[in-house]
Protein backbone atom coordinates (compact mmCIF):
# COMPACT_ATOMS: atom_id res chain seq x y z
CA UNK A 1 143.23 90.31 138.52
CA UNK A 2 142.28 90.37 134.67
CA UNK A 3 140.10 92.25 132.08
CA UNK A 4 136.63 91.94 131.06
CA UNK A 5 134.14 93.89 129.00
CA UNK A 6 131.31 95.74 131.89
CA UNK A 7 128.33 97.41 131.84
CA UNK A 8 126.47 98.85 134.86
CA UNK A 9 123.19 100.18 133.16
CA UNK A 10 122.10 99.49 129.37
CA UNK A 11 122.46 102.08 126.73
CA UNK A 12 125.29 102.46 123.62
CA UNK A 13 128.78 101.76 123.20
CA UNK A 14 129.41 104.66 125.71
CA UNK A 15 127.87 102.30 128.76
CA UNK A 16 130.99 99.57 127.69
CA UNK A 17 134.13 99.74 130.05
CA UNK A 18 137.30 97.57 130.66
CA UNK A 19 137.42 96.57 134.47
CA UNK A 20 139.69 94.97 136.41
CA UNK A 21 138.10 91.44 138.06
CA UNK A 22 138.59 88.77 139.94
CA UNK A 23 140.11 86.20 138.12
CA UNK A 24 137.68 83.34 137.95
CA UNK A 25 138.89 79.53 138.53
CA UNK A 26 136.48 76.66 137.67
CA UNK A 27 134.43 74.30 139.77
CA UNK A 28 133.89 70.62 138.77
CA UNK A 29 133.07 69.61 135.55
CA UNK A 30 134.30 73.31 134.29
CA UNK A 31 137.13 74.49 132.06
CA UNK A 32 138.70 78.10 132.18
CA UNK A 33 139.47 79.43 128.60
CA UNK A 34 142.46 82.18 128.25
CA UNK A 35 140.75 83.93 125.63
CA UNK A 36 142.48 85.84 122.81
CA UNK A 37 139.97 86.57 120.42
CA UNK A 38 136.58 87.65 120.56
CA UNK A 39 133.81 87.90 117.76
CA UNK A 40 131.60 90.37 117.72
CA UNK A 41 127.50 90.03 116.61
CA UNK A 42 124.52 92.23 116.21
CA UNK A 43 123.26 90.37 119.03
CA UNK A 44 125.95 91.47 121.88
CA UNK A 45 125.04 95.49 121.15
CA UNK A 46 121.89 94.92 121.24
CA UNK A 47 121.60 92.85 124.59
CA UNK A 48 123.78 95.94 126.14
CA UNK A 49 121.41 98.18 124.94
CA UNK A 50 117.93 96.66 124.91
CA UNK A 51 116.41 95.86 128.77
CA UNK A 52 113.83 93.59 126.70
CA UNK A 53 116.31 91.88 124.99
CA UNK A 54 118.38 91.45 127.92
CA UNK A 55 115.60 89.58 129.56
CA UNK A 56 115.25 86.93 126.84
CA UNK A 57 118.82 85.81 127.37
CA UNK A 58 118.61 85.94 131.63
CA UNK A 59 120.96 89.12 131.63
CA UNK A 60 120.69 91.92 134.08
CA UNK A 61 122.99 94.45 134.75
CA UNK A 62 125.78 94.70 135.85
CA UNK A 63 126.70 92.66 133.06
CA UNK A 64 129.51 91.29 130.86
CA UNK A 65 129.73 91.49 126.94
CA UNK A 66 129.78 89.03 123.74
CA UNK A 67 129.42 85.68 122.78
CA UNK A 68 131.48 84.42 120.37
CA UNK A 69 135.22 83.43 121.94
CA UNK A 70 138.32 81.57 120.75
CA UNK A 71 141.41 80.84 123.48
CA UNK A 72 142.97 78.13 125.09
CA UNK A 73 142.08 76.09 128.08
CA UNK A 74 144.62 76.50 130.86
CA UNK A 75 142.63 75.17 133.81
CA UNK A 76 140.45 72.09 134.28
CA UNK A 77 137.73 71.28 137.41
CA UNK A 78 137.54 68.14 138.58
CA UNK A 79 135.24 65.86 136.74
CA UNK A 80 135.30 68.09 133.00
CA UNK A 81 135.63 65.66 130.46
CA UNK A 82 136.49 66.16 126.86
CA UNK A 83 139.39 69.11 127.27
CA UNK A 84 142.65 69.42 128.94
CA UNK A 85 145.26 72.05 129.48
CA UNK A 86 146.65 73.25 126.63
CA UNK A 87 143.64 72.31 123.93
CA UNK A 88 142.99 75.20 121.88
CA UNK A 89 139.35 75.90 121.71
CA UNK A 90 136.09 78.13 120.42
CA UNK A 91 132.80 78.65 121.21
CA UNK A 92 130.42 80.81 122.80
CA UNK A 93 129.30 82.20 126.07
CA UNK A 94 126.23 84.68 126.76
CA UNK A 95 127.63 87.60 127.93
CA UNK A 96 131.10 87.16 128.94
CA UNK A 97 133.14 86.65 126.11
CA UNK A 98 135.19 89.55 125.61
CA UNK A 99 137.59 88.96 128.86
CA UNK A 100 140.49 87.44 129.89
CA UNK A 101 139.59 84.50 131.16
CA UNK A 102 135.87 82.92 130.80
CA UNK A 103 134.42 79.61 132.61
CA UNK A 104 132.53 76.72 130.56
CA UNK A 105 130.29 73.97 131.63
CA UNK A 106 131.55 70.47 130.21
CA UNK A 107 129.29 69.44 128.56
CA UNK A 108 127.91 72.80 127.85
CA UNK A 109 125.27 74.80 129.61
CA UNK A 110 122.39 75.48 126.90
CA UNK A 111 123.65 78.94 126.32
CA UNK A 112 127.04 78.04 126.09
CA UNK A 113 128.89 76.28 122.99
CA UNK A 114 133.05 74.62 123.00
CA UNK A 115 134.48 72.97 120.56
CA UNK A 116 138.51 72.44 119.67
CA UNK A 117 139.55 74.35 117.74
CA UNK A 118 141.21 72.84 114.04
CA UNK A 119 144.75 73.16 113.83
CA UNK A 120 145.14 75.50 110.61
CA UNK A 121 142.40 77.74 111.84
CA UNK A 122 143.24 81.09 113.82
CA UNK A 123 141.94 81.78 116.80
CA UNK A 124 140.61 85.12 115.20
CA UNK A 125 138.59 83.37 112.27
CA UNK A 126 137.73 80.55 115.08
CA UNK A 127 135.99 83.57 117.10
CA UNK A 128 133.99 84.28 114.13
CA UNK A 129 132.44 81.27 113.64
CA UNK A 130 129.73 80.43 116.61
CA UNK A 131 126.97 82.59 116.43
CA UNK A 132 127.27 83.72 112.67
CA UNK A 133 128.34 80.08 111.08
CA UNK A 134 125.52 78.24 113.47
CA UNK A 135 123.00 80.66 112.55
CA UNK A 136 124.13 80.21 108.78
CA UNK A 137 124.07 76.31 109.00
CA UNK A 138 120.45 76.42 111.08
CA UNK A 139 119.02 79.14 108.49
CA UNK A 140 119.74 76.80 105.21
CA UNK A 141 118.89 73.49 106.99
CA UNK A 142 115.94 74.49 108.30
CA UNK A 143 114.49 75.46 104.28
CA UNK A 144 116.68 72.18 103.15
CA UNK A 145 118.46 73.78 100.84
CA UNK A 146 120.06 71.53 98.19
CA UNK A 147 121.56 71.55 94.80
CA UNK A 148 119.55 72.79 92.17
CA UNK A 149 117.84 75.38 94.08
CA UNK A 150 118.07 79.48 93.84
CA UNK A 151 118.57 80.52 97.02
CA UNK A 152 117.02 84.37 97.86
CA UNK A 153 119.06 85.84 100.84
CA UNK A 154 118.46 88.60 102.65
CA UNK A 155 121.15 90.34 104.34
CA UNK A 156 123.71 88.68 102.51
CA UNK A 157 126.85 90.81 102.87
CA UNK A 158 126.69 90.75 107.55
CA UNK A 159 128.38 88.45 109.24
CA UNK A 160 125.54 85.75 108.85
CA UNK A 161 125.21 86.31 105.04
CA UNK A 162 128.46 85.63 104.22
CA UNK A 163 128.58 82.17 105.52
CA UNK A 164 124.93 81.46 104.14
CA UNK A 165 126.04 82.56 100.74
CA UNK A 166 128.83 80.49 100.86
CA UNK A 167 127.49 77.00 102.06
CA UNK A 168 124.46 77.53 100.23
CA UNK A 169 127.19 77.45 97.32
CA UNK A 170 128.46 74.31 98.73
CA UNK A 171 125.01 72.62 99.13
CA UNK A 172 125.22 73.46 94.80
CA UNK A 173 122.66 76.26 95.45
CA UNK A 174 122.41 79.45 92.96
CA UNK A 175 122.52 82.77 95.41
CA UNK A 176 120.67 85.58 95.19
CA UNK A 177 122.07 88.40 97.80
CA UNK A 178 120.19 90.91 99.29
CA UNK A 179 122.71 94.17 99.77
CA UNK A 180 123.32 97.78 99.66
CA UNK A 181 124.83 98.53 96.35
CA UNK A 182 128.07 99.14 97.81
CA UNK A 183 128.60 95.54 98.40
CA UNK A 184 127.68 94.15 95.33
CA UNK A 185 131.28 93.82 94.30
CA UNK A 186 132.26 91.74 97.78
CA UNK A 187 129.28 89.65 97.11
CA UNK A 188 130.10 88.88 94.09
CA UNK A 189 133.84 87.42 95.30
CA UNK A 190 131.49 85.06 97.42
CA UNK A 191 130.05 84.02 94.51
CA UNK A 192 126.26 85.78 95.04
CA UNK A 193 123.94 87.58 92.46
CA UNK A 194 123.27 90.63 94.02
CA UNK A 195 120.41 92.42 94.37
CA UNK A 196 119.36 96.09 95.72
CA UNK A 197 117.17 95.23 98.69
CA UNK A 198 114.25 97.38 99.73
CA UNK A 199 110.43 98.57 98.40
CA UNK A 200 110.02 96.44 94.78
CA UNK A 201 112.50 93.07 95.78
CA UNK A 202 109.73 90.75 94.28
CA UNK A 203 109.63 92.36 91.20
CA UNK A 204 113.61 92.71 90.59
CA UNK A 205 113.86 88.96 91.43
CA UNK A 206 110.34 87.68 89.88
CA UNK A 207 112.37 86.16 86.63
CA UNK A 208 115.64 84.71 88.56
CA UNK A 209 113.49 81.15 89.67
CA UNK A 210 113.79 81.51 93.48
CA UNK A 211 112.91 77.85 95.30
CA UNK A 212 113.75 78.95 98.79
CA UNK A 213 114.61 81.66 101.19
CA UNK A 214 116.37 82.63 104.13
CA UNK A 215 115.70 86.29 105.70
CA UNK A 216 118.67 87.46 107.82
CA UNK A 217 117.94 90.66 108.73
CA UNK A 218 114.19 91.04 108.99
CA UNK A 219 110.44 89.82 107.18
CA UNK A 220 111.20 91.68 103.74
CA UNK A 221 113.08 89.03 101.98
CA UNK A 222 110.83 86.63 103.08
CA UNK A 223 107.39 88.71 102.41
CA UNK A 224 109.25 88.65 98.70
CA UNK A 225 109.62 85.07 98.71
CA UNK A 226 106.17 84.51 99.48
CA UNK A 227 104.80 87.06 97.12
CA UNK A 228 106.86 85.02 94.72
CA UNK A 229 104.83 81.69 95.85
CA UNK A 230 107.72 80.36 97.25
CA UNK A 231 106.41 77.59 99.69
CA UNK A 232 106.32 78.65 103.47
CA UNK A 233 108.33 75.77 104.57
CA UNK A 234 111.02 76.79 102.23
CA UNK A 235 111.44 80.15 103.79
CA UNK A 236 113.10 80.90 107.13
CA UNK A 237 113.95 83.94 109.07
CA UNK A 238 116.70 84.39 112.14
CA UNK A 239 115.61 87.71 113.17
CA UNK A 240 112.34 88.01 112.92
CA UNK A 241 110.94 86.54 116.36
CA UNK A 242 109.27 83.47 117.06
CA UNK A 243 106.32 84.22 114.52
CA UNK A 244 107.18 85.32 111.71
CA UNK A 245 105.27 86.15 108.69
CA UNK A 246 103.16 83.61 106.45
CA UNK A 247 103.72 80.63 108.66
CA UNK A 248 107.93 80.77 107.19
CA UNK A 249 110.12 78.92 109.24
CA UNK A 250 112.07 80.74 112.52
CA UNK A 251 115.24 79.49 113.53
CA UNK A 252 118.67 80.62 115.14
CA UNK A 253 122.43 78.96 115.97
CA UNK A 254 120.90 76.63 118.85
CA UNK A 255 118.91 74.63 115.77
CA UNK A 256 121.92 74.38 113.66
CA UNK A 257 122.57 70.34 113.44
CA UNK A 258 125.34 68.67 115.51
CA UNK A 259 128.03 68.57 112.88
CA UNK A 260 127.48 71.99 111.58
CA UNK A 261 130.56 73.27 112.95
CA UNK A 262 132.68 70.54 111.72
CA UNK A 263 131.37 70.97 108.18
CA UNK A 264 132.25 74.80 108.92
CA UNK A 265 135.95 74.07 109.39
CA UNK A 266 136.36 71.18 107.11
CA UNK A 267 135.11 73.57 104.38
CA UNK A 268 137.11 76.95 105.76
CA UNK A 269 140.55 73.92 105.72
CA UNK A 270 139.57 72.89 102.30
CA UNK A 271 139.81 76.50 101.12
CA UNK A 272 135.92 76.84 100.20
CA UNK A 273 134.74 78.57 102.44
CA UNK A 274 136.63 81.79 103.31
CA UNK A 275 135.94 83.82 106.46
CA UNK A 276 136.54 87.70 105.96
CA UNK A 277 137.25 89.61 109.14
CA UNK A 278 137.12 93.06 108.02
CA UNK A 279 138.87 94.80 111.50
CA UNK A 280 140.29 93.90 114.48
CA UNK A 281 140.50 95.84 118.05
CA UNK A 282 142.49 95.29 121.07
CA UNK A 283 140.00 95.73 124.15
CA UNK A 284 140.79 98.38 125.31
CA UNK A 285 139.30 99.71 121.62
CA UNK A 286 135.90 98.22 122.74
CA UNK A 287 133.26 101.31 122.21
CA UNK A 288 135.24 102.00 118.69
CA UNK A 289 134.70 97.93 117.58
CA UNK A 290 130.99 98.40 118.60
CA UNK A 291 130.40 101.68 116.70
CA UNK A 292 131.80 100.39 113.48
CA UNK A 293 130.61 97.02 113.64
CA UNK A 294 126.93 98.45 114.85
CA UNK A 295 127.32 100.45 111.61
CA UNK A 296 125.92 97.94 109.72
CA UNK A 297 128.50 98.75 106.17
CA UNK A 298 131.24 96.44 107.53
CA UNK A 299 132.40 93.70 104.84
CA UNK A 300 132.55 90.70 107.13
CA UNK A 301 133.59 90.14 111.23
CA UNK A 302 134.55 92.64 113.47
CA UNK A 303 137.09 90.44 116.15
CA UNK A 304 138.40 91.61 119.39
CA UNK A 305 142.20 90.67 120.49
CA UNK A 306 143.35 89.72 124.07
């Protein structure tokens, strides 16, 4: 038997409960991951506690929990290609992350995502980087972000912001954050302007020159932007549904381009792009990781151990 992350009806962190399960083996052309650290995103909460959202992503109850996964691959199926026993690995699959033991398609499904995993990178900061670093990556290339440009982000201090901020810095961007005052300091570090978000954001940006957008959280950072005449096609949003606002650009991890990920980890080995996981929680601690990370005032990741 082993662990995994169930819930039998949707609702809050109190529906979440560690079962024993079957231990799964894989077919042909799968690979099972021993997992041992598992990221946590806005998403996963809301799946578990949205029926509607559920839907989008083919998940009825009962159900497992989270995306975002880092481990090692102990068993191979017949026919995988690309990983043997003893690779270390991350990626991401839709609701059944936060276990034991998971099962990937090689290549992957189109809801799943595996790569190896760097040596030099921790399977803790690997489990970060799917679904927040992909989203990142898709947000900035999808507005084409380059050097010379002022960057507005909104939502710059969650687990998306952070790595926009920081390869938008990389692209040679100037950042503009989006944040509760509280995290002006940590934003900041990353090397962002911060600015209060809410009612007036045009106005308190008007004078700083902003050329593009990206909207993590919402439409208000990019209704700013386009008060601001910033050009629709220079403004995206991740969470904002497939038609957002103006005619801006709507995107998410599965757009990111193919060597996103690489650039991710070549830039966290380089030392220039630094991952901050602000808590981590052994399962059995996985209502409390939920509560705090569904809090929304976390500085960075919220990771799961196995």
């Amino acid at each position: 038997m082993s662990r995994a992350v169930i819930y039998e009806t949707f609702g809050g962190p109190e529906v979440l409960e560690v079962r024993e399960v079957p231990e799964p083996h894989p077919g042909p052309g799968a690979i099972r991951v021993r997992v041992t650290a598992a990221g946590l995103n806005p998403m996963d909460w809301g799946i578990a506690a949205r029926p509607e959202l559920s839907a989008q992503f083919g998940i009825t109850v009962p159900a497992g929990f989270g995306y975002d996964f880092a481990g090692v691959v102990d068993e191979v199926g017949s026919g995988a290609t690309g990983f043997a026993v003893g690779d270390r690995v991350h990626g991401g699959a839709m609701g059944r992350a936060v276990a034991d033991f998971l099962l990937v398609e090689t290549p992957p499904s189109a809801t799943e995502m595996v790569w190896h995993t760097p040596d030099g990178i921790g399977d803790e900061v690997a489990a970060t980087l799917p679904v927040a670093g992909m989203t990142a990556a898709a947000a900035l290339a999808a507005i084409e972000v380059r050097s010379g440009d002022t960057v507005l982000i909104g939502g710059a201090a969650g687990g998306v912001g952070v790595f926009a901020v920081q390869l938008a810095k990389l692209a040679g961007a100037k950042v503009i954050g989006t944040a509760a005052e509280g995290t002006f300091e940590f934003l900041r570090g990353l090397g962002a302007e911060p600015v209060a978000y809410g009612p007036g954001l045009a106005d308190r940006v008007r004078t700083l020159g902003v050329t593009a957008a990206t909207d993590l959280f919402g439409t208000e950072t990019a209704e700013a932007a386009l008060a601001l005449g910033v050009p629709p096609e220079r403004i995206s949003t991740v969470a904002a549904g497939p038609n957002p606002p103006g005619g801006v650009r709507a995107t998410g991890g599965f757009d990111a381009r193919p060597d996103a990920m690489a650039h991710i980890c070549d830039a966290i080995l380089a030392g220039t792009l630094v991952v901050p996981v602000a808590a981590t929680f052994p399962i059995e601690q996985i209502r409390d990781a939920v509560i705090q990370q569904a809090g929304r005032h976390v500085h960075g990741k919220i990771v799961i151990t196995l």
